[in-house]
PDB file of N, CA and C in Angstrom:
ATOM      1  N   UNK A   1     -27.468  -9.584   8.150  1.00  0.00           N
ATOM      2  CA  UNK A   1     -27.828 -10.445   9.266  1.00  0.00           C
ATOM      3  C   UNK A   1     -26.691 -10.437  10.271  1.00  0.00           C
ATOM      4  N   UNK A   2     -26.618 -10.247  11.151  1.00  0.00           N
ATOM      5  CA  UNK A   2     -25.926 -10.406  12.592  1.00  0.00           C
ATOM      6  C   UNK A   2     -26.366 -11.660  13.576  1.00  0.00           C
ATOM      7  N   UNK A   3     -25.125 -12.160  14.243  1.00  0.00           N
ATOM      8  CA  UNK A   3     -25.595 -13.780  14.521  1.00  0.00           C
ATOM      9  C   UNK A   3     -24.761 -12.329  16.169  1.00  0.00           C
ATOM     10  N   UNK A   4     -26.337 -12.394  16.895  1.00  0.00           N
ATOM     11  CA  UNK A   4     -26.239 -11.587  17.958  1.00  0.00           C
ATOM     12  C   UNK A   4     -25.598 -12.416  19.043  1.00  0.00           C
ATOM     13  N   UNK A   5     -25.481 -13.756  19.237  1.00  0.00           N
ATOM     14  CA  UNK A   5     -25.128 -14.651  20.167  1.00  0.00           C
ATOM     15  C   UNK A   5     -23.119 -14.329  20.237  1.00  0.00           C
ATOM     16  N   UNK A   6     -22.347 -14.041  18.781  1.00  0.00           N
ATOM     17  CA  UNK A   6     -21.447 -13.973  18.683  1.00  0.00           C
ATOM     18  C   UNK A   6     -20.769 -12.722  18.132  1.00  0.00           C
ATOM     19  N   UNK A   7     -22.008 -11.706  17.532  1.00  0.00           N
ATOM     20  CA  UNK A   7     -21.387 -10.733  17.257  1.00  0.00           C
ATOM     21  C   UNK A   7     -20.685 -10.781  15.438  1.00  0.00           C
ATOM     22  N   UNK A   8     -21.249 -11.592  15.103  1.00  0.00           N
ATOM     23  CA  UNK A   8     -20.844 -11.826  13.861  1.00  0.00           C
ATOM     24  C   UNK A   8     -21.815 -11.205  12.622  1.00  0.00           C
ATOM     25  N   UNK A   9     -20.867 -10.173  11.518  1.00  0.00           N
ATOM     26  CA  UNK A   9     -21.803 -10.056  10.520  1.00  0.00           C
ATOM     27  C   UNK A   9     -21.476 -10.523   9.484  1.00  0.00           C
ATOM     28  N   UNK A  10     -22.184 -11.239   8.695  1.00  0.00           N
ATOM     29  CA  UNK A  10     -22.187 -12.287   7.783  1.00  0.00           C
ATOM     30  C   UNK A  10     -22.478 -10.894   6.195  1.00  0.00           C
ATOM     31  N   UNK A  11     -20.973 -11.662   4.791  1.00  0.00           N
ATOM     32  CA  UNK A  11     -20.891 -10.281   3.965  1.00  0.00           C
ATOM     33  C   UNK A  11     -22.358 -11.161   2.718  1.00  0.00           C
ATOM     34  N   UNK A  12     -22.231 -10.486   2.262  1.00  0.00           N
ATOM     35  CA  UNK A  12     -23.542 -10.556   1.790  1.00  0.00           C
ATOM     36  C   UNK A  12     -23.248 -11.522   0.059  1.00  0.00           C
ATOM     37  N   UNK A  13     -24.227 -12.165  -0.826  1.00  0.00           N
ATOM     38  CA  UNK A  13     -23.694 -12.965  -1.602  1.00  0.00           C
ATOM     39  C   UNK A  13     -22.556 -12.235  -2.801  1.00  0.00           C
ATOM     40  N   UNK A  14     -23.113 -11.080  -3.231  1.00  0.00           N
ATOM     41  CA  UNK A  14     -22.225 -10.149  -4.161  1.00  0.00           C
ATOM     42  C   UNK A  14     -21.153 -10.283  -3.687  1.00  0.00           C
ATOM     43  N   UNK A  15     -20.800 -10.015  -2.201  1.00  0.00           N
ATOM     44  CA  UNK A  15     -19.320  -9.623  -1.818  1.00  0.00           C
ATOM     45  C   UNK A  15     -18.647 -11.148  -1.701  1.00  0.00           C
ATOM     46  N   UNK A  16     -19.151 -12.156  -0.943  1.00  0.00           N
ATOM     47  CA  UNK A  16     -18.936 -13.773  -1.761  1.00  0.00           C
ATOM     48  C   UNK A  16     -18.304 -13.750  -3.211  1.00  0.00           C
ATOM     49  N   UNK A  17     -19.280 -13.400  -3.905  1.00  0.00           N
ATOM     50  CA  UNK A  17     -18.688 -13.958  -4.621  1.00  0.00           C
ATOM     51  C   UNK A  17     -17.694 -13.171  -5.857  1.00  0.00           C
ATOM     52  N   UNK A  18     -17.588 -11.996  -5.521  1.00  0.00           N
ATOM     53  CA  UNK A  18     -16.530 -11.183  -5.856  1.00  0.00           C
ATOM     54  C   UNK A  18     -15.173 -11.212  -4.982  1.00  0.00           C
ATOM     55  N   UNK A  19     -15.196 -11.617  -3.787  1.00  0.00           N
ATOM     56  CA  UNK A  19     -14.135 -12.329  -3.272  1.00  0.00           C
ATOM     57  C   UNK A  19     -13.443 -13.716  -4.112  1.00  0.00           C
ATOM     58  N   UNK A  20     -14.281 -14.354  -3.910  1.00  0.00           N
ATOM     59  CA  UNK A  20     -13.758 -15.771  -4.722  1.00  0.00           C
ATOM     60  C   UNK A  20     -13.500 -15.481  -5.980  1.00  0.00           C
ATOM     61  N   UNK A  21     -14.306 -15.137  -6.681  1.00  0.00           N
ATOM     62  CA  UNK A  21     -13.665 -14.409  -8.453  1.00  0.00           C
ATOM     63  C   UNK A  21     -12.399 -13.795  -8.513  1.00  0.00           C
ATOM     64  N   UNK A  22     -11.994 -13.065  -7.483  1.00  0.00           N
ATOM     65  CA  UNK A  22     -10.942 -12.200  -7.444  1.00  0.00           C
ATOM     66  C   UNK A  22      -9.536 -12.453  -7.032  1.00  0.00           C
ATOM     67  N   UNK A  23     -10.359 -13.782  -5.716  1.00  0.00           N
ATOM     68  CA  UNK A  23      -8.779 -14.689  -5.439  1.00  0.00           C
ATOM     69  C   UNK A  23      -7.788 -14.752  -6.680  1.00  0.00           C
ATOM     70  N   UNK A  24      -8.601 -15.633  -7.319  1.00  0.00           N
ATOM     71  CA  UNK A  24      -7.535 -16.096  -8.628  1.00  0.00           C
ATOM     72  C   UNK A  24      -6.475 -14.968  -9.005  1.00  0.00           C
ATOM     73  N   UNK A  25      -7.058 -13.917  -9.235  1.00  0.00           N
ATOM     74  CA  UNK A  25      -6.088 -12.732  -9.796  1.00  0.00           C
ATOM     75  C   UNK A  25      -4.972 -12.520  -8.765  1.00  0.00           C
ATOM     76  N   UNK A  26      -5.652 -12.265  -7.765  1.00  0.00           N
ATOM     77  CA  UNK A  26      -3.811 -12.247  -6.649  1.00  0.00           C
ATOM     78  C   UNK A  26      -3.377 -13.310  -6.347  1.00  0.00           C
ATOM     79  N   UNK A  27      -3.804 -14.253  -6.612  1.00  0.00           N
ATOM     80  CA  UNK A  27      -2.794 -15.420  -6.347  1.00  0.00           C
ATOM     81  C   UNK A  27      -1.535 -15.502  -7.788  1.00  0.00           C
ATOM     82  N   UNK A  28      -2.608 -15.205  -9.149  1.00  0.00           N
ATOM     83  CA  UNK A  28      -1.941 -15.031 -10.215  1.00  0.00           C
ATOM     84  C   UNK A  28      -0.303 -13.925 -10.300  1.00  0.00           C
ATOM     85  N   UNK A  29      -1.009 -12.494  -9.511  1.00  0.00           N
ATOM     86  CA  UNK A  29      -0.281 -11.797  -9.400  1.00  0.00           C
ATOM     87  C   UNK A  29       1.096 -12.359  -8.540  1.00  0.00           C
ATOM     88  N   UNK A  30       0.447 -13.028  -7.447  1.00  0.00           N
ATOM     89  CA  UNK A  30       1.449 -13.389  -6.579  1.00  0.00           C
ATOM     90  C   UNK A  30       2.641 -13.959  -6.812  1.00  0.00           C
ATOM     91  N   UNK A  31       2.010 -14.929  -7.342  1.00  0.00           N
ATOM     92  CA  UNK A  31       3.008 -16.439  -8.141  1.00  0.00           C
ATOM     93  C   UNK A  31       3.911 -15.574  -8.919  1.00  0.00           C
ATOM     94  N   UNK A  32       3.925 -14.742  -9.940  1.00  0.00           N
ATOM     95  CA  UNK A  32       5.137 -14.172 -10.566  1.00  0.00           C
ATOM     96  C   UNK A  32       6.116 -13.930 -10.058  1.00  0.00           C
ATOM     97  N   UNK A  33       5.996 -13.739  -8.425  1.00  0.00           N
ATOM     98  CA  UNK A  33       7.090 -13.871  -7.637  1.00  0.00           C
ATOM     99  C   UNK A  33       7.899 -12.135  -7.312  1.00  0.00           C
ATOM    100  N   UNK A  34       7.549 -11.035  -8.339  1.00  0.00           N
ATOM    101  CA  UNK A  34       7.941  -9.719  -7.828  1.00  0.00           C
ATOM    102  C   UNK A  34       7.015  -9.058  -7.321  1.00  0.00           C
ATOM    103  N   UNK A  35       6.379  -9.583  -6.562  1.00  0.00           N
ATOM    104  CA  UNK A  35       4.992  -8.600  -5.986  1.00  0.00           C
ATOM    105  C   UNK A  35       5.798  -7.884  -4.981  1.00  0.00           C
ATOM    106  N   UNK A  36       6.784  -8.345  -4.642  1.00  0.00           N
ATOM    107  CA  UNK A  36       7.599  -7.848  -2.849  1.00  0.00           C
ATOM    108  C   UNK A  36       8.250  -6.549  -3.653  1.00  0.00           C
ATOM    109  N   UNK A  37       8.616  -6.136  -4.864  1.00  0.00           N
ATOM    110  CA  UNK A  37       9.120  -5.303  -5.505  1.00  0.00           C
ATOM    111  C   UNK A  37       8.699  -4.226  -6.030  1.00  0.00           C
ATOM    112  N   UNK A  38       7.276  -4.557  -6.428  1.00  0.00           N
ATOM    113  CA  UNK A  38       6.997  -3.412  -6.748  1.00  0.00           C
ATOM    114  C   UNK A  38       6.493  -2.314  -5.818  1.00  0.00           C
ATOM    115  N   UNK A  39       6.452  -1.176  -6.592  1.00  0.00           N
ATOM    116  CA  UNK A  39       6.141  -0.372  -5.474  1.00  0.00           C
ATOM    117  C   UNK A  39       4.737   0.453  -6.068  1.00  0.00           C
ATOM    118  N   UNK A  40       4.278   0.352  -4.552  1.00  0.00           N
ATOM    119  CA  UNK A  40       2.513   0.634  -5.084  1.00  0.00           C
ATOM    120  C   UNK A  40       1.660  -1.276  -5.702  1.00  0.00           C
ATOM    121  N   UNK A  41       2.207  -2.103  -4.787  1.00  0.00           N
ATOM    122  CA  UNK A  41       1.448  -2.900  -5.776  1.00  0.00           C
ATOM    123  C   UNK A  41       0.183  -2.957  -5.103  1.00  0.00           C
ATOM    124  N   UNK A  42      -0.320  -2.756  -3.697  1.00  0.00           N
ATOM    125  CA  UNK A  42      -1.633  -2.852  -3.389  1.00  0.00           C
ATOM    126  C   UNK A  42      -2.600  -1.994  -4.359  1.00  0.00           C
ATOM    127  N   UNK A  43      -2.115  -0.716  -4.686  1.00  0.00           N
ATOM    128  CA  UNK A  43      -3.247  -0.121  -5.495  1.00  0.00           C
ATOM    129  C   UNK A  43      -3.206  -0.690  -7.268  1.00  0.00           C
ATOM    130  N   UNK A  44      -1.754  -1.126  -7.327  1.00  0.00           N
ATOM    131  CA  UNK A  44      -2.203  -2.017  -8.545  1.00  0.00           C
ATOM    132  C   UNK A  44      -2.800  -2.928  -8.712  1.00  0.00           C
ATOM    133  N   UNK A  45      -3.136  -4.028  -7.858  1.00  0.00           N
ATOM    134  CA  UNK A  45      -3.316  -5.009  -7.455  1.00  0.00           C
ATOM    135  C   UNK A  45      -5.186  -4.983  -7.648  1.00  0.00           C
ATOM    136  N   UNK A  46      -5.391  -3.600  -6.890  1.00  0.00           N
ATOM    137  CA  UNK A  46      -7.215  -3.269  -6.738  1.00  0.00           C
ATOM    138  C   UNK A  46      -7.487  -2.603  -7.838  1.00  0.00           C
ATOM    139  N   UNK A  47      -6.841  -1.881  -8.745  1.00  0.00           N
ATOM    140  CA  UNK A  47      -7.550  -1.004 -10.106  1.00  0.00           C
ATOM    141  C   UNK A  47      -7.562  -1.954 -10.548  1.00  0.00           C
ATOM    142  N   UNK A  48      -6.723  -3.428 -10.734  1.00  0.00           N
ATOM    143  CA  UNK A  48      -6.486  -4.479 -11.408  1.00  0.00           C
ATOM    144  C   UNK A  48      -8.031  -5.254 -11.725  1.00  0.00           C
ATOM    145  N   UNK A  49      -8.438  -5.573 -10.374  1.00  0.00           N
ATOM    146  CA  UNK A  49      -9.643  -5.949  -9.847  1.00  0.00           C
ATOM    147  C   UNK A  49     -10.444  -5.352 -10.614  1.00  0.00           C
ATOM    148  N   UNK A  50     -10.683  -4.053  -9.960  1.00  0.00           N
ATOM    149  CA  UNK A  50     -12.098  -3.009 -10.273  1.00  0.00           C
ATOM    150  C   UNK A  50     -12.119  -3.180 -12.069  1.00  0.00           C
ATOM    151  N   UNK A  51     -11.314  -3.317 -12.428  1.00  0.00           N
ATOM    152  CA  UNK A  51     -11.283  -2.862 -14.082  1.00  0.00           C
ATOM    153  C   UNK A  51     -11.499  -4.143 -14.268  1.00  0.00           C
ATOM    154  N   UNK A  52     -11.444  -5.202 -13.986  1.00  0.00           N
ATOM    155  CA  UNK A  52     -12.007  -6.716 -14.405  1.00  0.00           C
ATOM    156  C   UNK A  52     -13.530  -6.434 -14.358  1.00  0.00           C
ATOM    157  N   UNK A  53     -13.803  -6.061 -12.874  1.00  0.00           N
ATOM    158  CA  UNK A  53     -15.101  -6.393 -12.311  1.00  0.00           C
ATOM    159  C   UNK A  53     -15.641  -5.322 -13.226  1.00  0.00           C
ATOM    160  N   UNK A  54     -15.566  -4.087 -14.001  1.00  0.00           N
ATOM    161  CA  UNK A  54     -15.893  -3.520 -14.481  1.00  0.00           C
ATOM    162  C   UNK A  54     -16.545  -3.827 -15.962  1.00  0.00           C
ATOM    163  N   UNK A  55     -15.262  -4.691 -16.456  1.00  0.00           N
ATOM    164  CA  UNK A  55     -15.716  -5.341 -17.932  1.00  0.00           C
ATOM    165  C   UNK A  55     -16.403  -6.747 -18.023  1.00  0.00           C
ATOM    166  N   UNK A  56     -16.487  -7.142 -16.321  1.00  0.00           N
ATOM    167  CA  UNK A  56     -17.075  -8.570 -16.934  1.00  0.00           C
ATOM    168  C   UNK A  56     -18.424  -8.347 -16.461  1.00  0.00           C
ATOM    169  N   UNK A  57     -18.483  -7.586 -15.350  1.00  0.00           N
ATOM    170  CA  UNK A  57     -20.062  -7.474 -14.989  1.00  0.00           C
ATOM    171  C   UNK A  57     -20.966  -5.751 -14.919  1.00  0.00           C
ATOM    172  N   UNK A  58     -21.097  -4.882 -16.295  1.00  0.00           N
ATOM    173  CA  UNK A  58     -21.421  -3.952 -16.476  1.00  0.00           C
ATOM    174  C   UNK A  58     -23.054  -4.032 -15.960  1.00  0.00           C
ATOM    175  N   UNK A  59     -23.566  -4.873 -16.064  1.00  0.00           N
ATOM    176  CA  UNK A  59     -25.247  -4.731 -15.213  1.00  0.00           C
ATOM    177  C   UNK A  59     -25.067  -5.040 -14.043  1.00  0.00           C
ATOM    178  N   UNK A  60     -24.277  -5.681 -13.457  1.00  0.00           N
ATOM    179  CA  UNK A  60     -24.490  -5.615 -12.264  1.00  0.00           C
ATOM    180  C   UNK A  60     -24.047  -4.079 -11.091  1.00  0.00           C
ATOM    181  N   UNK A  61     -23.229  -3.640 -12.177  1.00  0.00           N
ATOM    182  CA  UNK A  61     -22.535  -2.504 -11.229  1.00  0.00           C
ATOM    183  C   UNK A  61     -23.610  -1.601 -11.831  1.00  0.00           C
ATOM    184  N   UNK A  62     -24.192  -1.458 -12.976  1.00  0.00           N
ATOM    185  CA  UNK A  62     -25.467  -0.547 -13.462  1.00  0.00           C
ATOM    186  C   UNK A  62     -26.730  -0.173 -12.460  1.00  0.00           C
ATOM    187  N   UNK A  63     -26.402  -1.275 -11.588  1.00  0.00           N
ATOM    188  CA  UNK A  63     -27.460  -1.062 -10.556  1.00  0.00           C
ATOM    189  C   UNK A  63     -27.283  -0.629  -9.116  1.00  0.00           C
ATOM    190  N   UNK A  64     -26.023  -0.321  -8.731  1.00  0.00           N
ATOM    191  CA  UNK A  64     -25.438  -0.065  -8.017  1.00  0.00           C
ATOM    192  C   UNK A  64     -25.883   1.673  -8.244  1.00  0.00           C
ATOM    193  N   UNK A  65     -25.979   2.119  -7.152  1.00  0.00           N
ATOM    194  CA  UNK A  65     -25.345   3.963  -6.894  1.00  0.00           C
ATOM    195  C   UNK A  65     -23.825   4.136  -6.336  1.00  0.00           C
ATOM    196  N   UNK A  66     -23.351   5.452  -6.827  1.00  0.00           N
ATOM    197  CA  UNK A  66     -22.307   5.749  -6.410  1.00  0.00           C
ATOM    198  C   UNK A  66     -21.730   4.979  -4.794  1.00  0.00           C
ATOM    199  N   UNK A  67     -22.396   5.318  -3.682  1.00  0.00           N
ATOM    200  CA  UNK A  67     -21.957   4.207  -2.401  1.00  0.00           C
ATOM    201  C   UNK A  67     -22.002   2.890  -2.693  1.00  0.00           C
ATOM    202  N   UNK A  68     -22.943   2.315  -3.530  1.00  0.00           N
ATOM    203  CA  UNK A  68     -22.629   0.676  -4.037  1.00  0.00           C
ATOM    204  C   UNK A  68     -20.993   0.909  -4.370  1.00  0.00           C
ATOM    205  N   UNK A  69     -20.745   1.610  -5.599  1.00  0.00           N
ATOM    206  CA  UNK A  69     -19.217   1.069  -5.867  1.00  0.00           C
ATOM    207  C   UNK A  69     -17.968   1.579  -5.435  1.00  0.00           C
ATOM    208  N   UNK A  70     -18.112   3.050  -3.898  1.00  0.00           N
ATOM    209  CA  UNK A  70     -17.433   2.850  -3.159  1.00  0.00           C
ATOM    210  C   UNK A  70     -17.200   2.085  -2.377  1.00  0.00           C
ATOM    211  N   UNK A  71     -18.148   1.180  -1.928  1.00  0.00           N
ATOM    212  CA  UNK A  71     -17.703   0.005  -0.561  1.00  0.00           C
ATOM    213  C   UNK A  71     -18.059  -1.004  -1.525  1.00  0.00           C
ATOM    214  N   UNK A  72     -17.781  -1.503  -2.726  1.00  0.00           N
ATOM    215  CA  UNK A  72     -17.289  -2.646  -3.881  1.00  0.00           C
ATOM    216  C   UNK A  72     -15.844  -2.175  -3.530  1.00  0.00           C
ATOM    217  N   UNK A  73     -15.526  -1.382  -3.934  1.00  0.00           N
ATOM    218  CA  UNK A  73     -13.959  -0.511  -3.995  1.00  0.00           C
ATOM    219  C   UNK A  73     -13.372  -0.770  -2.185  1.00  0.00           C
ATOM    220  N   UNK A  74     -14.119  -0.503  -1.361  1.00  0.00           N
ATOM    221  CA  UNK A  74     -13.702  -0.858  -0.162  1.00  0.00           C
ATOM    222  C   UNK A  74     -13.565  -1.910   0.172  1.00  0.00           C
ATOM    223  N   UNK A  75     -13.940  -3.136   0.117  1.00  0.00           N
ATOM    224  CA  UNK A  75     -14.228  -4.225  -0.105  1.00  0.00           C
ATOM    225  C   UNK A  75     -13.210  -4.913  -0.883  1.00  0.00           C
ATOM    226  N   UNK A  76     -12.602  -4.419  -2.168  1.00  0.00           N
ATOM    227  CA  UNK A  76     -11.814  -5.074  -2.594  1.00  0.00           C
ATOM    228  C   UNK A  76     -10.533  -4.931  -2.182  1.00  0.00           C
ATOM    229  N   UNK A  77     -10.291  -3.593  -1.628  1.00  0.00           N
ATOM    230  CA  UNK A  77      -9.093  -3.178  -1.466  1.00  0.00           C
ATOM    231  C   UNK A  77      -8.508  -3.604   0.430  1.00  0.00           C
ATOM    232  N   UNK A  78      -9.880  -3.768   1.071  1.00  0.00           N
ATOM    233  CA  UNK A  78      -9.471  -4.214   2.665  1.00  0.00           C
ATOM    234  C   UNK A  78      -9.082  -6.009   2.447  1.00  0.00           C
ATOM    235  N   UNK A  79      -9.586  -6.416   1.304  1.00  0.00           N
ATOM    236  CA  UNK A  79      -9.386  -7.812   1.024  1.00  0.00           C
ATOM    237  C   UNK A  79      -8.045  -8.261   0.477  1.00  0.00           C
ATOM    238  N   UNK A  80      -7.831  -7.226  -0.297  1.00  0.00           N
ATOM    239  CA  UNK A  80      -6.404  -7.375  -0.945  1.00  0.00           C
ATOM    240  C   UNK A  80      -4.950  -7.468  -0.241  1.00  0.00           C
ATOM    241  N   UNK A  81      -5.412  -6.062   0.733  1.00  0.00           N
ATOM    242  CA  UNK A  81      -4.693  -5.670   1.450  1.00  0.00           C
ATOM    243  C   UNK A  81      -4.108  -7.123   2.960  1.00  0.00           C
ATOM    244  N   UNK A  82      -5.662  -7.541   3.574  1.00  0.00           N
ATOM    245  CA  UNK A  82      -5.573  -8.521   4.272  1.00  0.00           C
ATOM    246  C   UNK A  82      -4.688  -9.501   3.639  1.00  0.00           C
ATOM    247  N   UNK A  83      -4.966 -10.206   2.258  1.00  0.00           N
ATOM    248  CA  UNK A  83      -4.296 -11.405   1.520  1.00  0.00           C
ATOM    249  C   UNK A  83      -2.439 -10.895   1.577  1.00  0.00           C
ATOM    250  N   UNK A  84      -2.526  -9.689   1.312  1.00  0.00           N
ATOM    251  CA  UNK A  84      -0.999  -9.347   1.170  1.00  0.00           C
ATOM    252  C   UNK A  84      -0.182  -9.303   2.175  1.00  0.00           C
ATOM    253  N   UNK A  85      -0.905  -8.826   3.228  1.00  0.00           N
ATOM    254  CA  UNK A  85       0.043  -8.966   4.636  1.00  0.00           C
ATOM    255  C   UNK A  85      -0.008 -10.661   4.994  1.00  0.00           C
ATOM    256  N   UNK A  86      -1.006 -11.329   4.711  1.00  0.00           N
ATOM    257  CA  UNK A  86      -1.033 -12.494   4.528  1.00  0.00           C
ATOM    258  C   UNK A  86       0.512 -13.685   3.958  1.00  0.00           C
ATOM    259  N   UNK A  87       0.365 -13.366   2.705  1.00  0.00           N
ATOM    260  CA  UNK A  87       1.408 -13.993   1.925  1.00  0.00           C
ATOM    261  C   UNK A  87       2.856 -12.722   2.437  1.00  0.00           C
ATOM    262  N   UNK A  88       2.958 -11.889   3.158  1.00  0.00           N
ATOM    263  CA  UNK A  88       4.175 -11.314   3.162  1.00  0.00           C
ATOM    264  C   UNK A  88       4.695 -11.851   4.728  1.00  0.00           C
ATOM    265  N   UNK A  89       3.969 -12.111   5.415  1.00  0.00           N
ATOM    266  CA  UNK A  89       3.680 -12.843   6.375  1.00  0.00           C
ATOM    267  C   UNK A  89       4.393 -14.568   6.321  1.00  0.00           C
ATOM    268  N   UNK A  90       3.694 -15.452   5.270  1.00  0.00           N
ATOM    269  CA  UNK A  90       4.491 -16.475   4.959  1.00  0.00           C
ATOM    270  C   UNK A  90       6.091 -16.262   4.134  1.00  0.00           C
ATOM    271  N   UNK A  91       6.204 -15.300   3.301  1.00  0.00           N
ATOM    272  CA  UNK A  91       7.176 -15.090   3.057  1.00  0.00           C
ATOM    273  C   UNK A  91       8.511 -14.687   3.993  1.00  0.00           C
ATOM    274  N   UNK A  92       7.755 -13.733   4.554  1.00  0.00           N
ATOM    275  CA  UNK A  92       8.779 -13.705   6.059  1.00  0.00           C
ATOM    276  C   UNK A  92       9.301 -14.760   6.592  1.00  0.00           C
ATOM    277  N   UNK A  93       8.724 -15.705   6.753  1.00  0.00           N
ATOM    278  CA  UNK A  93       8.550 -17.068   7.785  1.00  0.00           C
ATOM    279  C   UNK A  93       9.311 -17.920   6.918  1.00  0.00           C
ATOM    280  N   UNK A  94       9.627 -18.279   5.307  1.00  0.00           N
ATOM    281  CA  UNK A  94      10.129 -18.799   4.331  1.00  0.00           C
ATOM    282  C   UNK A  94      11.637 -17.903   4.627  1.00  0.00           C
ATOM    283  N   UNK A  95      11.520 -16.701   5.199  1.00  0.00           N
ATOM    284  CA  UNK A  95      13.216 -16.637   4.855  1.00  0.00           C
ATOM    285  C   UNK A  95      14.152 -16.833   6.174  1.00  0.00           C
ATOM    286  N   UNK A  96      13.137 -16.345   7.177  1.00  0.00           N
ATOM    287  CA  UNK A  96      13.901 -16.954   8.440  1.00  0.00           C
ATOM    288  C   UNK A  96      13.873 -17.975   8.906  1.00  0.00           C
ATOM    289  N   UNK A  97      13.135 -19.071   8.430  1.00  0.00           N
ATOM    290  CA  UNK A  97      13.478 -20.338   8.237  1.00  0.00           C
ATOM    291  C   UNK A  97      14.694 -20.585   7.556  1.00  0.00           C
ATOM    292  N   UNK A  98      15.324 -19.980   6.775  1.00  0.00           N
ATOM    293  CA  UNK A  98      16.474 -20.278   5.990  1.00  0.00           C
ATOM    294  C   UNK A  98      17.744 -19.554   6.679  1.00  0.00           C
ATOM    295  N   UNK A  99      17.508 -18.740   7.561  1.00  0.00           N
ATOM    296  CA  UNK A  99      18.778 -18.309   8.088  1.00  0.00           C
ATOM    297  C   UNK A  99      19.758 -19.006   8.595  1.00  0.00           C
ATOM    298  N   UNK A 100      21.384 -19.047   8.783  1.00  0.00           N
ATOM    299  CA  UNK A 100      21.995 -19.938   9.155  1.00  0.00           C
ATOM    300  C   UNK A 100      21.828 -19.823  10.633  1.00  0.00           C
ATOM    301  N   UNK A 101      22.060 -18.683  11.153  1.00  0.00           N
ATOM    302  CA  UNK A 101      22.327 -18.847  12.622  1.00  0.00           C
ATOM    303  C   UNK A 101      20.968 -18.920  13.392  1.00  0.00           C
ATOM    304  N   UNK A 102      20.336 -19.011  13.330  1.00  0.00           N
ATOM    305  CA  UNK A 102      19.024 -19.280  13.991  1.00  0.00           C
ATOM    306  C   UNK A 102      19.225 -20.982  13.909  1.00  0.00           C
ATOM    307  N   UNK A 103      19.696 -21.429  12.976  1.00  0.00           N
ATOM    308  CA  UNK A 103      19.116 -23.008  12.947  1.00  0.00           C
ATOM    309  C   UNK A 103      20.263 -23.659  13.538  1.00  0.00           C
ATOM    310  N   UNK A 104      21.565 -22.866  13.190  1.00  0.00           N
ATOM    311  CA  UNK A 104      22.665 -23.238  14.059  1.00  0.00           C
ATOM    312  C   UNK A 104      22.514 -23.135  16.038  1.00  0.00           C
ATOM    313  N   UNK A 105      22.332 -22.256  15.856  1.00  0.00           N
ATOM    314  CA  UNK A 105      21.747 -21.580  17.376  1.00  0.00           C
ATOM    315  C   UNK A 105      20.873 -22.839  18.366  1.00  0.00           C
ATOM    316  N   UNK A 106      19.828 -23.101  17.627  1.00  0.00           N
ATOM    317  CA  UNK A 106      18.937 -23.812  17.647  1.00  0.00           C
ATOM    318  C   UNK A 106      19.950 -25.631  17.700  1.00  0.00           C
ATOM    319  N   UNK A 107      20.709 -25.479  16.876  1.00  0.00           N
ATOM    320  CA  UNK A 107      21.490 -27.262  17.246  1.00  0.00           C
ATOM    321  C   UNK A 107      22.604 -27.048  18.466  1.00  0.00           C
ATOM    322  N   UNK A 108      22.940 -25.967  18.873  1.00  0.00           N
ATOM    323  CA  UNK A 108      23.783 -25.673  19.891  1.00  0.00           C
ATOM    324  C   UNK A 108      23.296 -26.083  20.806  1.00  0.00           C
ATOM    325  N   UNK A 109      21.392 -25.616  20.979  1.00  0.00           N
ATOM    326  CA  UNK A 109      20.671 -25.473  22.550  1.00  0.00           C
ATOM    327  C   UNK A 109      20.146 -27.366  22.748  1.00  0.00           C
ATOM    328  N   UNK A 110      20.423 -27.644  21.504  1.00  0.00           N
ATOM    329  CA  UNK A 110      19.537 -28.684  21.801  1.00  0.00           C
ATOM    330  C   UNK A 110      20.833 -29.915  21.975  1.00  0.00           C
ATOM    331  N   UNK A 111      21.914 -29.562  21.786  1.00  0.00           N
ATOM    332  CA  UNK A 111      23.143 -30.649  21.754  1.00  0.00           C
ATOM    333  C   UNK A 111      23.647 -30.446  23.024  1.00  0.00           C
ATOM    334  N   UNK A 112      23.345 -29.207  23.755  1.00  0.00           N
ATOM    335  CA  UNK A 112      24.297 -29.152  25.346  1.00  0.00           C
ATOM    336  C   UNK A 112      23.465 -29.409  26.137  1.00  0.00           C
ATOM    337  N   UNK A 113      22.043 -29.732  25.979  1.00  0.00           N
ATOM    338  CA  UNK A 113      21.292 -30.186  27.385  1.00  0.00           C
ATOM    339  C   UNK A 113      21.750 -31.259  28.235  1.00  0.00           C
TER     340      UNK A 113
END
């Protein structure tokens, strides 16, 4: 469905709710706190996924054809990817908030007006 007034396409309930199922796992991943370290973690991050979604829902992907579980696979991995620049994004923002001279800088401009 396309909402033609705005240009909007609305993802469909499967991809709902394999989004929300899946949050949990990267947030899980996240929280351990070396996600910034590893290397390659986006594609770990999505086999991680796919191999869940694989063992918990075997009929549903049974009905799928090969393009069903490439754009499942696309789908998980443009999502992942979004969440990660996401949280690397707040993390950024968590450390230059902590810098000294920015905040020093910042009491200089505001003490000589």
């Amino acid at each position: 469905m396309k909402d033609y007034g705005n240009f909007l396409v609305y993802p469909s309930d499967a991809v709902k709710k394999t989004v929300e199922n899946y949050e949990k796992v990267i947030l899980i991943e996240i929280q351990n706190g070396e996600w910034l370290k590893k290397k390659y973690f986006l594609d770990f991050l999505c086999m991680k996924i796919i191999k869940l979604l694989v063992d918990q829902t075997p009929l549903i992907l049974s009905t799928f054809d090969h393009h069903g579980y490439d754009l499942l696979k696309k789908v998980i991995n443009c999502y992942c990817c979004i969440r990660l620049k996401h949280h690397a994004k707040l993390k950024n923002f968590e450390i230059k908030k902590k810098l000294l001279r920015k905040s020093l800088s910042d009491l200089i401009k505001w003490n000589n007006q």
